[in-house]
N, C-alpha and C. Protein backbone atom coordinates (compact mmCIF):
# COMPACT_ATOMS: atom_id res chain seq x y z
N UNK A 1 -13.74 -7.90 51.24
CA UNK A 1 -15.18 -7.72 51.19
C UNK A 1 -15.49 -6.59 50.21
N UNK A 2 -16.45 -6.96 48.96
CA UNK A 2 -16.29 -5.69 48.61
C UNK A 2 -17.52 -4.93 48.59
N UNK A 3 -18.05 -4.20 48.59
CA UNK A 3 -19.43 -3.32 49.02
C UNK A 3 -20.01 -2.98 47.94
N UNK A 4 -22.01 -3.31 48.38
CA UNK A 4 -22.83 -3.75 47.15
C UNK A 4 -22.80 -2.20 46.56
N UNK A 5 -23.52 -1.84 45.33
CA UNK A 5 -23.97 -0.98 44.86
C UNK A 5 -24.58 -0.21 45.60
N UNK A 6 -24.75 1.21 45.58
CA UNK A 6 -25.75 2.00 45.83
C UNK A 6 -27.36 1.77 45.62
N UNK A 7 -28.53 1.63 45.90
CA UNK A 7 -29.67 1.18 45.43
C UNK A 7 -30.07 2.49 44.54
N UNK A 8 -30.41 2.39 43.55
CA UNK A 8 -31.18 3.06 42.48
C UNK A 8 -32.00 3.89 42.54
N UNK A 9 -32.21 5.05 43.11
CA UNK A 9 -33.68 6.17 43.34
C UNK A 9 -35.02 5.32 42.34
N UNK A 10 -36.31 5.10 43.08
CA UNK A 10 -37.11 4.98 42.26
C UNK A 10 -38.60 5.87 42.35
N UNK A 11 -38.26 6.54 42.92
CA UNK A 11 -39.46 7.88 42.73
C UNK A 11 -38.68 8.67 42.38
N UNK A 12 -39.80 9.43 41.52
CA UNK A 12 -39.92 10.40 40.09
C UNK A 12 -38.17 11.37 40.20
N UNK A 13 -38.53 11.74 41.74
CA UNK A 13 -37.53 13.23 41.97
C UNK A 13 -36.28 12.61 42.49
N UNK A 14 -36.07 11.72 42.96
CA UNK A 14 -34.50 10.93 43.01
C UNK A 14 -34.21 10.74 41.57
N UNK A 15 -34.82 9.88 40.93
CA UNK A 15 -34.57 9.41 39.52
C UNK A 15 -33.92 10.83 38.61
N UNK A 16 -34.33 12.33 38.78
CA UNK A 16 -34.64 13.19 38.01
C UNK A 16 -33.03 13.73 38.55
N UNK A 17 -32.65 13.79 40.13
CA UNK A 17 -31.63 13.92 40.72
C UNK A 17 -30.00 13.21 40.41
N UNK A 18 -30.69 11.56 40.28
CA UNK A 18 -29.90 11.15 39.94
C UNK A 18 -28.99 10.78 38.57
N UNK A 19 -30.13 11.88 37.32
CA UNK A 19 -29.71 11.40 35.89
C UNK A 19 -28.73 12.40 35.88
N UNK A 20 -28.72 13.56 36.53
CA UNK A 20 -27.22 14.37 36.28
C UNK A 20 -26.08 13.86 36.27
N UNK A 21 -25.07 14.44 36.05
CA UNK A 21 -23.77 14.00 35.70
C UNK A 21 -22.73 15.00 36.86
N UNK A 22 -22.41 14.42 38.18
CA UNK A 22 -21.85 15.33 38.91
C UNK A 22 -20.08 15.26 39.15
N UNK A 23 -19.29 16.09 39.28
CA UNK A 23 -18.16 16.58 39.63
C UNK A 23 -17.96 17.31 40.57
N UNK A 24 -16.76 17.53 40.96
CA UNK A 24 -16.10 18.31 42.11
C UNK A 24 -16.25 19.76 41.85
N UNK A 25 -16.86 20.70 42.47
CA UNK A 25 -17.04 22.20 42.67
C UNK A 25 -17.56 23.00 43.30
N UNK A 26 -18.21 23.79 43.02
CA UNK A 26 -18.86 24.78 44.33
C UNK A 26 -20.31 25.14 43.85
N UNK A 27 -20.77 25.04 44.61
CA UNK A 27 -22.63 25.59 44.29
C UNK A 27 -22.69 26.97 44.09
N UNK A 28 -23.73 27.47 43.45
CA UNK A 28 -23.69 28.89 43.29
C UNK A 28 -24.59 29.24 44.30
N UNK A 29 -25.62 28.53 44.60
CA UNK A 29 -26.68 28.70 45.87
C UNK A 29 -26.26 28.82 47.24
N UNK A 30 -25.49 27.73 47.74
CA UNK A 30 -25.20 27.86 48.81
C UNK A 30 -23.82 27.82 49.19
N UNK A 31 -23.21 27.73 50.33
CA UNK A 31 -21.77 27.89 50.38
C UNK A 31 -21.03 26.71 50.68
N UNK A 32 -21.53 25.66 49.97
CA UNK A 32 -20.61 24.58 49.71
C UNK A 32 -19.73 24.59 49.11
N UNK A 33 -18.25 24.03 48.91
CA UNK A 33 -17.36 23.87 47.93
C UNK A 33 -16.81 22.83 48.32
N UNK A 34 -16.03 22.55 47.05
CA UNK A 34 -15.60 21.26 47.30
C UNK A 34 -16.13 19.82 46.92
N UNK A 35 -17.50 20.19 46.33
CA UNK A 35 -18.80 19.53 46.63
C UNK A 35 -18.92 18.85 45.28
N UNK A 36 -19.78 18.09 45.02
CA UNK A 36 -20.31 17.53 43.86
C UNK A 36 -21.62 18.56 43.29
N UNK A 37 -21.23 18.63 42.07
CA UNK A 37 -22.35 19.81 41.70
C UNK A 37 -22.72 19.19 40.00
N UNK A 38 -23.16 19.70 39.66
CA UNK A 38 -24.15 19.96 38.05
C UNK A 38 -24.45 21.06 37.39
N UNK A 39 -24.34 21.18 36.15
CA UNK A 39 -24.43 22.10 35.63
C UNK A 39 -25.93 22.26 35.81
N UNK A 40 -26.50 23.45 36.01
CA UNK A 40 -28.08 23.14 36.31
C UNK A 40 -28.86 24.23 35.45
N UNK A 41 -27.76 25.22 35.03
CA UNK A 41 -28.75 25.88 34.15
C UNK A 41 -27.60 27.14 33.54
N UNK A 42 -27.88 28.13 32.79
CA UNK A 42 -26.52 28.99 32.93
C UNK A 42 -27.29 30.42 32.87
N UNK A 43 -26.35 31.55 32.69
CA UNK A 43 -26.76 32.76 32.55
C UNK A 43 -25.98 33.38 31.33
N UNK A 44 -27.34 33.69 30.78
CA UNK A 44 -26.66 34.78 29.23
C UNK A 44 -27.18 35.84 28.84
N UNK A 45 -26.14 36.00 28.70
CA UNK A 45 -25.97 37.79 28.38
C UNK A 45 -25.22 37.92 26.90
N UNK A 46 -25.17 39.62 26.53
CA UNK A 46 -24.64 39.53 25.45
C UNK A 46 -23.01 39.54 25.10
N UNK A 47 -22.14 39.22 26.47
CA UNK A 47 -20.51 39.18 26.71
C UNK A 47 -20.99 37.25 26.39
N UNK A 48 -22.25 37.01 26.55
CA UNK A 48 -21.65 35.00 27.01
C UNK A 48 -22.74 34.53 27.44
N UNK A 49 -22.06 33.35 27.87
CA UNK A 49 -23.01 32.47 28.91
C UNK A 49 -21.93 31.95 29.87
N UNK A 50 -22.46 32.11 31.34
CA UNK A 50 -22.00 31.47 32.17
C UNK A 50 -22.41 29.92 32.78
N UNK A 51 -22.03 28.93 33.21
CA UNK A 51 -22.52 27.92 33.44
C UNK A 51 -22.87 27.83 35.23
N UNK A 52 -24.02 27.72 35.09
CA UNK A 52 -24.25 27.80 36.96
C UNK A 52 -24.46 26.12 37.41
N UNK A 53 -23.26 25.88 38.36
CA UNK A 53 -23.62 24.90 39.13
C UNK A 53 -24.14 24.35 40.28
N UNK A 54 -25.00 23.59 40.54
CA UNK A 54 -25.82 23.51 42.07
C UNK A 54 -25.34 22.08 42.27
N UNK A 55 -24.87 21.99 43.94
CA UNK A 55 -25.02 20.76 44.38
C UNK A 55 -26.27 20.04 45.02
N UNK A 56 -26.06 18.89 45.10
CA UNK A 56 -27.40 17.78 45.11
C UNK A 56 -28.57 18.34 45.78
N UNK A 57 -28.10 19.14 46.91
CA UNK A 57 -29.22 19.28 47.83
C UNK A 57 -30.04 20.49 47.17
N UNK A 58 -28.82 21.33 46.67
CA UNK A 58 -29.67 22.34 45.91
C UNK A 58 -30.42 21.96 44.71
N UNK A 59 -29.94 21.14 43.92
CA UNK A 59 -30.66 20.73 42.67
C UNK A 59 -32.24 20.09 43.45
N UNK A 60 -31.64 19.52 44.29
CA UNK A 60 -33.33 18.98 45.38
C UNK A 60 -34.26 20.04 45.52
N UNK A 61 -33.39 20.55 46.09
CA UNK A 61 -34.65 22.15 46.58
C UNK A 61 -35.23 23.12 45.01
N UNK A 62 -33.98 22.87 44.08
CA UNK A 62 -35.11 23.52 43.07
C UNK A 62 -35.92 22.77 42.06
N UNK A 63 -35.63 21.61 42.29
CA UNK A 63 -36.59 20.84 41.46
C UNK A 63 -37.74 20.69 42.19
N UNK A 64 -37.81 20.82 43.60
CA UNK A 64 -38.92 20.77 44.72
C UNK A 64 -40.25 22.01 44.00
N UNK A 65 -39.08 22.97 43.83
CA UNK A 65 -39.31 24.46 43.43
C UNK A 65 -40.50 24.55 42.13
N UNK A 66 -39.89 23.88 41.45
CA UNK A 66 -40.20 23.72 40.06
C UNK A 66 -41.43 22.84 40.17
N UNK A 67 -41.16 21.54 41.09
CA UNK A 67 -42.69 20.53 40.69
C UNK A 67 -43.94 21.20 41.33
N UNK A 68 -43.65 22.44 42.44
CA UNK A 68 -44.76 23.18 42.77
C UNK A 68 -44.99 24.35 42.56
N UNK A 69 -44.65 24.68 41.28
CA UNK A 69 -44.81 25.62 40.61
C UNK A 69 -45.28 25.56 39.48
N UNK A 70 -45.05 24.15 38.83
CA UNK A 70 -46.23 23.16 38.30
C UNK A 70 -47.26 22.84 38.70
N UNK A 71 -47.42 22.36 39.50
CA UNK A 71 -49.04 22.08 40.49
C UNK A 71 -49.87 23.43 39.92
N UNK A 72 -49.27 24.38 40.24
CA UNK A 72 -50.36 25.48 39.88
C UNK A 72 -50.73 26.05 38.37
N UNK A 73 -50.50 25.29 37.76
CA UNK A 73 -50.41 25.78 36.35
C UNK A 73 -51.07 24.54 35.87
N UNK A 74 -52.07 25.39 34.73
CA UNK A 74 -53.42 24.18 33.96
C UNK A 74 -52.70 23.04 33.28
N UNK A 75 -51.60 23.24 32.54
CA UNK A 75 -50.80 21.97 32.27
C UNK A 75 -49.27 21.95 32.45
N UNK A 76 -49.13 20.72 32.23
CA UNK A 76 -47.25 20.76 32.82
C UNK A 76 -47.01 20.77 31.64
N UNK A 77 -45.60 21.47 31.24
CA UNK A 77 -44.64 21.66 29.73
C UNK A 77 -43.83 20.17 30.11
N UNK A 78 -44.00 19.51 29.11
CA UNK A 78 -42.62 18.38 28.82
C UNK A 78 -41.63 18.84 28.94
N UNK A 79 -40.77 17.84 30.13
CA UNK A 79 -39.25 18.34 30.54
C UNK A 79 -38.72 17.11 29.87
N UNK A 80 -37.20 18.12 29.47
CA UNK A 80 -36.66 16.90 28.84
C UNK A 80 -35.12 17.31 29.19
N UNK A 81 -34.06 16.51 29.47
CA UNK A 81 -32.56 16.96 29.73
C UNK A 81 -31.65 16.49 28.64
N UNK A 82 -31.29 16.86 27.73
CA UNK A 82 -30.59 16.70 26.87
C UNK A 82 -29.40 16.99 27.62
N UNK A 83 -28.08 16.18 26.59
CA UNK A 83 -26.86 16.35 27.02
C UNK A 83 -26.66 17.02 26.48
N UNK A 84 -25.67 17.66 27.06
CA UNK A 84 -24.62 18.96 26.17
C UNK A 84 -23.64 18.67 25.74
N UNK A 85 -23.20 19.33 24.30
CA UNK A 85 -21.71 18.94 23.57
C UNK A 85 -21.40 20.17 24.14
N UNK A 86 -20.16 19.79 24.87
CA UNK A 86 -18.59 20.26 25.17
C UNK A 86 -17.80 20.94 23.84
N UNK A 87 -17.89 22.58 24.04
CA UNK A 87 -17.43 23.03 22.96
C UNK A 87 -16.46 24.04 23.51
N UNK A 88 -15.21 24.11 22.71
CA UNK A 88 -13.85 24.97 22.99
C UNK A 88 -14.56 26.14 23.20
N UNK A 89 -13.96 27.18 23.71
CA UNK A 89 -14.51 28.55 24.76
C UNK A 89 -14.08 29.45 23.44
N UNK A 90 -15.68 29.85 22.86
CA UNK A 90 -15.52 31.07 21.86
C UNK A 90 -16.57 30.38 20.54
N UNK A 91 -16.34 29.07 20.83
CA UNK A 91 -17.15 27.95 19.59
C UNK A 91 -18.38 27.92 19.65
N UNK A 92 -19.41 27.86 18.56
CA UNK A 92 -20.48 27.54 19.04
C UNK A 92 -20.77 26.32 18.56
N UNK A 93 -21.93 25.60 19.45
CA UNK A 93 -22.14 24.26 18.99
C UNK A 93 -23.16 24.68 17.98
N UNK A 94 -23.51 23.86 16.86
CA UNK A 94 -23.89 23.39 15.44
C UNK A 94 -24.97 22.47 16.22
């Protein structure tokens, strides 16, 4: 027997959840590990950038974060998620 697909998120904030690209790791938010996470945003400084990852539930809660923090503001900025090129540690991407 083999088992159907997952069904497809079709409101806005599943859809937005589900375009990430997730792997095995640890959230920086909460104390999951082990977990499926996303790169969700990073931190830079002048040593670097670090890459911060959140798992699902957290990426939920801050995109929750984010769409009502929009509400209050006269217009929304176009979001857009570009992929990232994967570059050797020291390289910069072009």
């Amino acid at each position: 027997m083999t088992s159907s697909p997952e069904p497809s998120p079709t409101d806005r904030l599943g859809v937005l959840i589900a375009a990430y690209e997730y792997e095995m790791g640890s959230c920086f938010r909460c104390p999951r590990r082990r977990t499926q996470v996303t790169r969700f945003g990073e931190i830079t400084s002048d040593e670097g950038e670090t890459p911060v990852y959140a798992c699902r539930e957290c990426v939920q809660e801050l995109l929750l974060m984010h769409e009502r923090a929009m509400e209050r503001m006269d217009t929304r900025p176009r979001i857009v998620q570009l992929p990232r090129m994967q570059t050797p540690h020291g390289v910069e991407a072009t």
